[in-house]
N, C-alpha and C. Protein backbone atom coordinates (compact mmCIF):
# COMPACT_ATOMS: atom_id res chain seq x y z
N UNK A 1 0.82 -1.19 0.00
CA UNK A 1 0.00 0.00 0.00
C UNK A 1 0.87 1.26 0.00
N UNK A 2 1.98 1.42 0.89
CA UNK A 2 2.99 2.38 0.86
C UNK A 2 3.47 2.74 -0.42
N UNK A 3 3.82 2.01 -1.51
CA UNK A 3 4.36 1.88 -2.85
C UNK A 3 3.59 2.63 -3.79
N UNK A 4 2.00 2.62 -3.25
CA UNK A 4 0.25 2.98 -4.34
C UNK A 4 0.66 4.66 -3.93
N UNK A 5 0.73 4.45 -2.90
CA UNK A 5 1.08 6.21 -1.95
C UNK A 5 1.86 7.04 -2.38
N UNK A 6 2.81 6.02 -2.29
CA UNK A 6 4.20 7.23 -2.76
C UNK A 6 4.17 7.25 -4.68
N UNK A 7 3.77 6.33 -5.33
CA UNK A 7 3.87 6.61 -6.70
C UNK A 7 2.57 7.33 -6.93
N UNK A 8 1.92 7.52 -5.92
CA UNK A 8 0.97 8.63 -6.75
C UNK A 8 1.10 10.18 -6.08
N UNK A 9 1.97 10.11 -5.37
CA UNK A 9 2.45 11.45 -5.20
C UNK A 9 3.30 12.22 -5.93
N UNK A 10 3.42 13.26 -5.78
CA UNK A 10 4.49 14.10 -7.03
C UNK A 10 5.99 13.79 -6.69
N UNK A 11 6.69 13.89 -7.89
CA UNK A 11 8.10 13.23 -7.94
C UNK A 11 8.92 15.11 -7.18
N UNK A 12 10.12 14.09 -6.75
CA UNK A 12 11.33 14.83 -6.36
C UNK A 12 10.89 16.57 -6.40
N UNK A 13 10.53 17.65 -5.59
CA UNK A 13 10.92 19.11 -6.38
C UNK A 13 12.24 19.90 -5.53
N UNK A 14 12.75 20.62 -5.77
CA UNK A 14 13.61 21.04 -4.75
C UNK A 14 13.03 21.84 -3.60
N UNK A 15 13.18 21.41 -2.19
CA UNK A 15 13.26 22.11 -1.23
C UNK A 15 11.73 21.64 -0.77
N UNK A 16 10.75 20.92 -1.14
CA UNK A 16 9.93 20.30 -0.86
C UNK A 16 10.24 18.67 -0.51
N UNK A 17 9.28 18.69 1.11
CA UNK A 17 9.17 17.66 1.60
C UNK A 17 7.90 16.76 1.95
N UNK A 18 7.63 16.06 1.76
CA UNK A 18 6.21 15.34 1.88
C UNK A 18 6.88 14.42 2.74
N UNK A 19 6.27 14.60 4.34
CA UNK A 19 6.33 13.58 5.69
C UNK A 19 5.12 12.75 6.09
N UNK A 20 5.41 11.80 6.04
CA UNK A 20 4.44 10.99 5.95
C UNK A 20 4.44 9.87 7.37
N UNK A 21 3.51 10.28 7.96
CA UNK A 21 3.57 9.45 9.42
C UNK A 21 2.80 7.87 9.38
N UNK A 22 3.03 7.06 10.48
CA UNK A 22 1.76 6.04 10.68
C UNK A 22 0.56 6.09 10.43
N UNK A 23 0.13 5.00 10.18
CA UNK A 23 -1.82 5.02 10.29
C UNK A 23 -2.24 5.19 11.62
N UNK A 24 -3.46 5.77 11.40
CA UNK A 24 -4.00 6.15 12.95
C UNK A 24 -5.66 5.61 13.20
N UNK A 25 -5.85 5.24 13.83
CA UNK A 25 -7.44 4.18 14.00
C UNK A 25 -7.88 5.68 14.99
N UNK A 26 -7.26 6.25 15.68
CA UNK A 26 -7.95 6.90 16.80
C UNK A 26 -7.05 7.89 17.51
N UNK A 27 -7.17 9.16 18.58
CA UNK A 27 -6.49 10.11 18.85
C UNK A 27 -5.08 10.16 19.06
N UNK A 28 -5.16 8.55 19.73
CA UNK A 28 -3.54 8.47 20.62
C UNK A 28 -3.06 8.14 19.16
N UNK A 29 -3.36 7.85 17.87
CA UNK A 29 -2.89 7.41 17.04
C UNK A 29 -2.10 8.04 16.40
N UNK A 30 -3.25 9.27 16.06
CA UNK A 30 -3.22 10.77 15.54
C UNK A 30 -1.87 11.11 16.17
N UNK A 31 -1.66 10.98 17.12
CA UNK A 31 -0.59 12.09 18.16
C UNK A 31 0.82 10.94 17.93
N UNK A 32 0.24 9.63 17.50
CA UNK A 32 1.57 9.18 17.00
C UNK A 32 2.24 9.79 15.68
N UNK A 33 1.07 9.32 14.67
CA UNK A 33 1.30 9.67 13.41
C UNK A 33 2.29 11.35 13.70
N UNK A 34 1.54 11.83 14.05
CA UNK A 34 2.27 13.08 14.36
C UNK A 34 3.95 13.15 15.03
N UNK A 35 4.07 12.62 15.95
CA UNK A 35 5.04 12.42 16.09
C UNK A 35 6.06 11.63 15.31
N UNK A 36 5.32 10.66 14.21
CA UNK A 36 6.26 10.39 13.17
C UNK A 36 6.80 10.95 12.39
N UNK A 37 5.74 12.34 11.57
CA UNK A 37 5.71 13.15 10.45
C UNK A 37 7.35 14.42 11.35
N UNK A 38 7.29 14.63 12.75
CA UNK A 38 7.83 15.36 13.24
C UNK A 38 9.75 14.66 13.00
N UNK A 39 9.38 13.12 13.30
CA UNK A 39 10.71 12.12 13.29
C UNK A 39 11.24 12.79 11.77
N UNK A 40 10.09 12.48 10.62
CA UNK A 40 10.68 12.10 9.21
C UNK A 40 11.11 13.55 8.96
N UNK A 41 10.62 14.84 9.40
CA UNK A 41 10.88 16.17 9.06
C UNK A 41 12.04 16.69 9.51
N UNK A 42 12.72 15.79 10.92
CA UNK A 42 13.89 15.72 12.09
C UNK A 42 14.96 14.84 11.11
N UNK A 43 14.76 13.90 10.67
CA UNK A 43 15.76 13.40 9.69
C UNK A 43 15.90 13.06 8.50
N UNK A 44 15.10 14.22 7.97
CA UNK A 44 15.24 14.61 6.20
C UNK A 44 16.71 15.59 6.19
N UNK A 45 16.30 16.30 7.38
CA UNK A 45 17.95 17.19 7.44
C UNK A 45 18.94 16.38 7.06
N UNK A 46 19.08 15.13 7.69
CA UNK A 46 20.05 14.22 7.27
C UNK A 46 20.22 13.69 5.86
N UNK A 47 19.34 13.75 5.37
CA UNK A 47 18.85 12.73 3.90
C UNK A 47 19.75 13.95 2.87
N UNK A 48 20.13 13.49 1.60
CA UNK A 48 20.74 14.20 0.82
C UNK A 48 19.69 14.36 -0.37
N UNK A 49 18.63 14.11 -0.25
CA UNK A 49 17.83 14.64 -1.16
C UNK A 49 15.81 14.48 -1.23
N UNK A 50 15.48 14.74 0.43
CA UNK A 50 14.56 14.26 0.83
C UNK A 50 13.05 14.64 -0.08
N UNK A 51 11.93 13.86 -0.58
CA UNK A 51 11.26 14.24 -1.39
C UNK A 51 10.21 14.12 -0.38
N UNK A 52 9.72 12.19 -0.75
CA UNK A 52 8.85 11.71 -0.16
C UNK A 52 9.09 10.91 0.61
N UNK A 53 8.93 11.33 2.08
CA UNK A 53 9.42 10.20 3.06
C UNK A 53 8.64 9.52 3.94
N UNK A 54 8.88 8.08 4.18
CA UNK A 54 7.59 7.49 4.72
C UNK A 54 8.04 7.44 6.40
N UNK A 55 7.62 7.16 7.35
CA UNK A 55 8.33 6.50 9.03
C UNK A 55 9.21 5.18 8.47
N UNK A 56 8.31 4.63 7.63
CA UNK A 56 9.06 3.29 7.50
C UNK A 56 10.18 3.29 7.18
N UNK A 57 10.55 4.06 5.96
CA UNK A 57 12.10 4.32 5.46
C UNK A 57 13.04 4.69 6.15
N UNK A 58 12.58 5.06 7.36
CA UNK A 58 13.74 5.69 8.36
C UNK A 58 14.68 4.84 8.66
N UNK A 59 14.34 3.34 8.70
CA UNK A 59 15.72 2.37 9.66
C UNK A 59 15.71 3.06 10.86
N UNK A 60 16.97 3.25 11.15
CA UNK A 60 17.64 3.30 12.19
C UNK A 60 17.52 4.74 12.47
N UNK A 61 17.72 5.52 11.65
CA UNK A 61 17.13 7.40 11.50
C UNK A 61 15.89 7.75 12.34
N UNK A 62 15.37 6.52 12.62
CA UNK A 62 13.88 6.80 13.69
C UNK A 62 14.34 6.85 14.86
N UNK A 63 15.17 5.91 15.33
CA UNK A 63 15.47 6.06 16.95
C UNK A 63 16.83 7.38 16.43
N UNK A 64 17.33 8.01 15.91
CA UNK A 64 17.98 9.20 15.79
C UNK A 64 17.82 10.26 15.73
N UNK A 65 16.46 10.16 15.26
CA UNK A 65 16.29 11.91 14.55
C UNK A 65 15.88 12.40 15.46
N UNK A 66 15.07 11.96 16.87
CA UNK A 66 14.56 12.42 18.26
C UNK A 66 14.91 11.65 19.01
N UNK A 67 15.02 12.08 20.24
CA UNK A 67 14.65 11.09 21.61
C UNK A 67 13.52 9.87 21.09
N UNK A 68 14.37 8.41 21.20
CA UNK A 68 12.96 7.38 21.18
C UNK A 68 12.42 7.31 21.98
N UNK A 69 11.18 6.86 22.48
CA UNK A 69 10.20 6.01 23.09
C UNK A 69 9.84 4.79 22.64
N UNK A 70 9.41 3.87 23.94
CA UNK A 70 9.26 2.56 23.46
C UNK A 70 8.54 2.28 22.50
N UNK A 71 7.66 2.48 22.10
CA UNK A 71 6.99 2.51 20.82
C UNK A 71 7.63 2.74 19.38
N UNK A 72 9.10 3.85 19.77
CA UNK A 72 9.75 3.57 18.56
C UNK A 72 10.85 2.53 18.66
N UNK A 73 11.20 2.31 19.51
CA UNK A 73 12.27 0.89 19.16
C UNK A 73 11.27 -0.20 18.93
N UNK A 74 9.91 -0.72 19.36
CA UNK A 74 9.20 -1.65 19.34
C UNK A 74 9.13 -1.68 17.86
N UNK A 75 8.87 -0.13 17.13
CA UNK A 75 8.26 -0.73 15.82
C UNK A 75 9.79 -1.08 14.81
N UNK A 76 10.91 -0.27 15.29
CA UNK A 76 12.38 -0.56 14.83
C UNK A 76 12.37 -1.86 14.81
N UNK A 77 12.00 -2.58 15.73
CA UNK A 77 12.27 -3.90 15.81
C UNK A 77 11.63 -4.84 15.19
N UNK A 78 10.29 -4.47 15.19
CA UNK A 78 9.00 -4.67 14.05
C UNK A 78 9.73 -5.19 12.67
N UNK A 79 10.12 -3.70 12.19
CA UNK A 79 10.24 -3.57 11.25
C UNK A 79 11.83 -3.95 10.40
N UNK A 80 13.04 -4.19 11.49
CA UNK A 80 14.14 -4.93 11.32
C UNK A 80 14.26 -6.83 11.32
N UNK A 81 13.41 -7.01 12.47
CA UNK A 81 13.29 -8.82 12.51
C UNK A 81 11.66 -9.28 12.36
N UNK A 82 10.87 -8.20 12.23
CA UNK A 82 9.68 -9.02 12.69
C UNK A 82 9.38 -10.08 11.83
N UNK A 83 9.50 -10.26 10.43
CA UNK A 83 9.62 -11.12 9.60
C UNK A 83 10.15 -12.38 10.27
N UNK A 84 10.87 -12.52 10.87
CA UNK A 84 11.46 -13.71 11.89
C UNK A 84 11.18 -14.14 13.04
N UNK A 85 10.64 -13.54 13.66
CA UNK A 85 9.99 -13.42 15.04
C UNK A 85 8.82 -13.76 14.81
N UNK A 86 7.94 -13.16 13.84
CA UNK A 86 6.74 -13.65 14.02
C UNK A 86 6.57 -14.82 12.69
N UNK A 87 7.62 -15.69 12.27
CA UNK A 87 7.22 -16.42 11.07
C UNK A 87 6.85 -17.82 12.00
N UNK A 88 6.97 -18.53 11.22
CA UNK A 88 6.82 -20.24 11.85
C UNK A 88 7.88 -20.31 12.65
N UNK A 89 7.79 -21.62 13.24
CA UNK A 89 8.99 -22.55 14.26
C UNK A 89 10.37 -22.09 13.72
N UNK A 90 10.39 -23.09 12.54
CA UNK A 90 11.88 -23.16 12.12
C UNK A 90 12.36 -21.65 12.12
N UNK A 91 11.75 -20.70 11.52
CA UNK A 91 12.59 -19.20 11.23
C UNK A 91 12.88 -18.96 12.64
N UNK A 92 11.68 -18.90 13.68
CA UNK A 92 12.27 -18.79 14.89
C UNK A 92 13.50 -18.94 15.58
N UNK A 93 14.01 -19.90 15.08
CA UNK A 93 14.81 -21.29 14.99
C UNK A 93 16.29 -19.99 14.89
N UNK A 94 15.79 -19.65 13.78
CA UNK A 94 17.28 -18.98 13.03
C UNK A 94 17.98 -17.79 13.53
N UNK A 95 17.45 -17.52 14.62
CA UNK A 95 17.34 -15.89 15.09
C UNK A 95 18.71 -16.23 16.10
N UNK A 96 19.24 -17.59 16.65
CA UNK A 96 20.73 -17.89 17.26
C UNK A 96 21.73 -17.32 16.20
N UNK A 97 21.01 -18.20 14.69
CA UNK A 97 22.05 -18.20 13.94
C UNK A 97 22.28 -16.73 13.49
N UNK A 98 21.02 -15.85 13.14
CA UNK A 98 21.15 -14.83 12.64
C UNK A 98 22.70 -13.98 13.59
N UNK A 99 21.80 -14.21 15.10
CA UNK A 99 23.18 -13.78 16.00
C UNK A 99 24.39 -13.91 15.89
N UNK A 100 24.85 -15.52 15.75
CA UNK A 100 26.17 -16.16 15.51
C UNK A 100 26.45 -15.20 13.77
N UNK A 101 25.82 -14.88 13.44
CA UNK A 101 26.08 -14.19 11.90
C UNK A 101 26.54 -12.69 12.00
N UNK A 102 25.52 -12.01 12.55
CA UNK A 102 26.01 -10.64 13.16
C UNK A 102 27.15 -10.35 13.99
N UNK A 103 27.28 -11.51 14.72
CA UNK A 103 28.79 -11.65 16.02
C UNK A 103 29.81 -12.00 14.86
N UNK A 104 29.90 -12.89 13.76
CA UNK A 104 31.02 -13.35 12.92
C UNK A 104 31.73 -12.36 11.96
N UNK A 105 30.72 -10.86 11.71
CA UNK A 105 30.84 -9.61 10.84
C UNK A 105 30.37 -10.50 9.96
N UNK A 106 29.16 -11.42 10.16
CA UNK A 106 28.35 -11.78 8.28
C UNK A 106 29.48 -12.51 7.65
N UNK A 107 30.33 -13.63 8.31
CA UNK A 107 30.89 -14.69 7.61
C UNK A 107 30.11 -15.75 8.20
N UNK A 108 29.50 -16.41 7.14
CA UNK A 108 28.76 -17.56 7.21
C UNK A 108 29.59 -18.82 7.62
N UNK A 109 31.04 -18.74 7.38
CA UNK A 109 31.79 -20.13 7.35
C UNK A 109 32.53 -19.72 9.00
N UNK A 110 32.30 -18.87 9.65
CA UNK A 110 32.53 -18.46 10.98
C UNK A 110 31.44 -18.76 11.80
N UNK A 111 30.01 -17.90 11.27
CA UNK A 111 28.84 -18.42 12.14
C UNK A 111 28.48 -19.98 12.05
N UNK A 112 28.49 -20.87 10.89
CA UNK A 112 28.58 -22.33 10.95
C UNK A 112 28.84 -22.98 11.88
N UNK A 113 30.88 -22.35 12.44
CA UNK A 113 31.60 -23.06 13.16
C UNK A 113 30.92 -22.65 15.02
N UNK A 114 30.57 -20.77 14.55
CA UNK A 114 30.12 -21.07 15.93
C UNK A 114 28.82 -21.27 16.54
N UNK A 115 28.02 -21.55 15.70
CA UNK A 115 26.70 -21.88 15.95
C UNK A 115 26.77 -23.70 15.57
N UNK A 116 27.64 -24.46 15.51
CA UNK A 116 27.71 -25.67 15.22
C UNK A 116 26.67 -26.32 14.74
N UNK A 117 26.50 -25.64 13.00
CA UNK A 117 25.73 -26.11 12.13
C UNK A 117 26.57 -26.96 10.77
N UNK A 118 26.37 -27.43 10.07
CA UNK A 118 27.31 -27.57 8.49
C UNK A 118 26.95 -26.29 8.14
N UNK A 119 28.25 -25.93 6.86
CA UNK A 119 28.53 -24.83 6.03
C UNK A 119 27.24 -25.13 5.30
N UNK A 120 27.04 -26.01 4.72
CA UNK A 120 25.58 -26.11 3.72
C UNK A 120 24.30 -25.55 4.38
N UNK A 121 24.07 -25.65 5.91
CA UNK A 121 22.91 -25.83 6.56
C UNK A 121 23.12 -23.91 6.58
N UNK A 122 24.42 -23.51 7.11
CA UNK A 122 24.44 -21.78 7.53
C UNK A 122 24.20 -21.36 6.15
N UNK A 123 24.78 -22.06 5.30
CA UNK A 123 24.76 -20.82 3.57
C UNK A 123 22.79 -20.60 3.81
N UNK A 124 22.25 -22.28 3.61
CA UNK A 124 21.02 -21.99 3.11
C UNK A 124 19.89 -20.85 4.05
N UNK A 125 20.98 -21.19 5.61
CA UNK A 125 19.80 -20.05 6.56
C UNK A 125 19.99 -18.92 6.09
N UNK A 126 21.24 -18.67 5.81
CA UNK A 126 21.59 -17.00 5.80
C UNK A 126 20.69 -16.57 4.63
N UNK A 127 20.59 -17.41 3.24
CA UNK A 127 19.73 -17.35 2.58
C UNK A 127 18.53 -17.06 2.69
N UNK A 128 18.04 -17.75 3.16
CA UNK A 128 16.31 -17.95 3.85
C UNK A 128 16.27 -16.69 4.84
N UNK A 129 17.02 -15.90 5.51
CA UNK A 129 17.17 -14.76 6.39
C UNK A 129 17.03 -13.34 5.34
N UNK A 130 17.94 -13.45 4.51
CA UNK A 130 18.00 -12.49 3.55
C UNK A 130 16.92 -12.22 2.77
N UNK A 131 15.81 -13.67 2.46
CA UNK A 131 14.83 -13.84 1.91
C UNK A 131 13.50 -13.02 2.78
N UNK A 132 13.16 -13.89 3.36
CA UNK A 132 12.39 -13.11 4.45
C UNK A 132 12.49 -11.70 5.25
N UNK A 133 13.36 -11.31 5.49
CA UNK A 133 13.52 -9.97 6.50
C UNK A 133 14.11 -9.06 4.75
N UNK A 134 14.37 -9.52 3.42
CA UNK A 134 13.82 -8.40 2.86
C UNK A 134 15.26 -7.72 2.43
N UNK A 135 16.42 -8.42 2.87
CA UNK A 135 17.75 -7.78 2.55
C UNK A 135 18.72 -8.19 2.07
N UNK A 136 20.07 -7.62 1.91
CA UNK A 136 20.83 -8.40 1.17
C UNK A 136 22.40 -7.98 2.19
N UNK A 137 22.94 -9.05 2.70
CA UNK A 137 23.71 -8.80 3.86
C UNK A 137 25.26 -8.30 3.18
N UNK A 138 25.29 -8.26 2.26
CA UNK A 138 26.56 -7.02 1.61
C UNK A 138 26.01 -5.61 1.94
N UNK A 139 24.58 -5.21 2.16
CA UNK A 139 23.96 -3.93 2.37
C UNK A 139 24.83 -3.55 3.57
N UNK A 140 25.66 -2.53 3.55
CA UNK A 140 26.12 -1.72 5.28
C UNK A 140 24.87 -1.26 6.04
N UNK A 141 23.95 -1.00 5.41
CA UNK A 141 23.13 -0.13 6.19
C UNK A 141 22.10 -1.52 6.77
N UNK A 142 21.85 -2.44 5.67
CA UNK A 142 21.14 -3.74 6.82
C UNK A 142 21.86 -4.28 7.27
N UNK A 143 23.06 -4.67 7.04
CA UNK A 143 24.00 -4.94 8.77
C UNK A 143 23.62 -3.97 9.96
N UNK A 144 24.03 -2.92 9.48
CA UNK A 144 23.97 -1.53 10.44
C UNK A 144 22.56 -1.59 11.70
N UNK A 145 21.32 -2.17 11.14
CA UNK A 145 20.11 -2.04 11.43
C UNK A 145 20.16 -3.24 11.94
N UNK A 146 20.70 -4.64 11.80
CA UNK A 146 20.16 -5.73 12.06
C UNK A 146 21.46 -5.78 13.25
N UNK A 147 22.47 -5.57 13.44
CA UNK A 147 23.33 -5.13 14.59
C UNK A 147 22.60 -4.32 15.58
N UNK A 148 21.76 -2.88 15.61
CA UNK A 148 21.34 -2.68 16.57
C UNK A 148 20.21 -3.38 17.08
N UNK A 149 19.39 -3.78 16.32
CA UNK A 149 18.11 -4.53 16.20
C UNK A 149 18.72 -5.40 17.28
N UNK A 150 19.26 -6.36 17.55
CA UNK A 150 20.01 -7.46 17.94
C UNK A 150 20.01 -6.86 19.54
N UNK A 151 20.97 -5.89 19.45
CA UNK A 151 21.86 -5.25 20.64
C UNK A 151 20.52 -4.79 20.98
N UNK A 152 19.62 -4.07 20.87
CA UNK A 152 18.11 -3.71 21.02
C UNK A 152 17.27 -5.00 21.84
N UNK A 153 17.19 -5.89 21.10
CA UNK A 153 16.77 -6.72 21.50
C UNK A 153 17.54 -8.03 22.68
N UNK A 154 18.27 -7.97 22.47
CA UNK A 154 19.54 -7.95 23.65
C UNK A 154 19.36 -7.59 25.33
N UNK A 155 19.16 -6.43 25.17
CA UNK A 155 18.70 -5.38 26.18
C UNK A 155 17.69 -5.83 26.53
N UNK A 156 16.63 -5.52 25.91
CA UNK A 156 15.20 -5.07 26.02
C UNK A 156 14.99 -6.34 26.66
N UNK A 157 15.54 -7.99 26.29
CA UNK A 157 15.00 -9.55 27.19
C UNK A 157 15.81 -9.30 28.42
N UNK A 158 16.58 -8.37 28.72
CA UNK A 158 17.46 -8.32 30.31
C UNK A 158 16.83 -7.87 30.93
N UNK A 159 16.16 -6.71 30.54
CA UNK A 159 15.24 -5.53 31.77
C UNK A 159 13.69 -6.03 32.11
């Protein structure tokens, strides 16, 4: 639906920004959305050529561009693993390995050895990871996101 949104909005102009917050069912919603449109307007400064920007596109720029609240690391996290977290058993499954992957700097023939899987079994997860959560782990910036995501989530099962 995000994709219907943004291609029917007007392309690139200079010095114009279109901020685009969450959906809202109801007031407290409203006052989110709002506080999103405030996030995406807080780190377009950053962006080198901000047009049309959604909350979603932010990554990691959401818990940056303001002070977070739990609600924004919840949806960071949402929106970095939830694909894994909320899939079936087995993906569940993969979220050690994903770790042992992020701890190895994304060498699969490292996370194998330390997640004591075969090289065949880590290639095909890392695969099936990349598949699902939507990325491609040469990306710096989805390392970047799936490292704090981790360390995020890390935390957040201690407290």
């Amino acid at each position: 639906m995000l994709e219907d949104v943004r291609a029917a909005l007007p392309s690139a102009r200079s010095g114009a920004l279109i901020a685009v917050g969450g959906s809202a069912g109801d007031a407290a919603g409203v006052r989110r959305s709002l506080n999103d449109v405030a996030a995406v307007v807080a780190a377009s400064r950053l962006l080198p050529h901000p047009s049309v920007v959604f909350i979603e596109d932010l990554g990691l720029f959401r818990l940056l561009a303001r002070p977070a609240e739990a609600a924004d690391v919840q949806a960071f996290l949402f929106e970095t693993l939830g694909a894994l977290e909320g899939s079936d058993g087995a993906a569940r499954e993969w979220m050690p390995f994903l770790e042992a992957l992020v701890a190895s700097n994304f060498s699969v023939t490292h996370a194998a050895r330390h997640a004591g899987i075969p090289l065949n079994t880590a290639r095909y997860r890392a695969g099936r990871i990349e598949e699902k959560l939507g990325i491609d782990f040469d990306d710096a910036g989805a390392r970047l996101d799936l490292m704090v995501a981790l360390e995020l989530r890390r935390i957040l099962s201690r407290l």
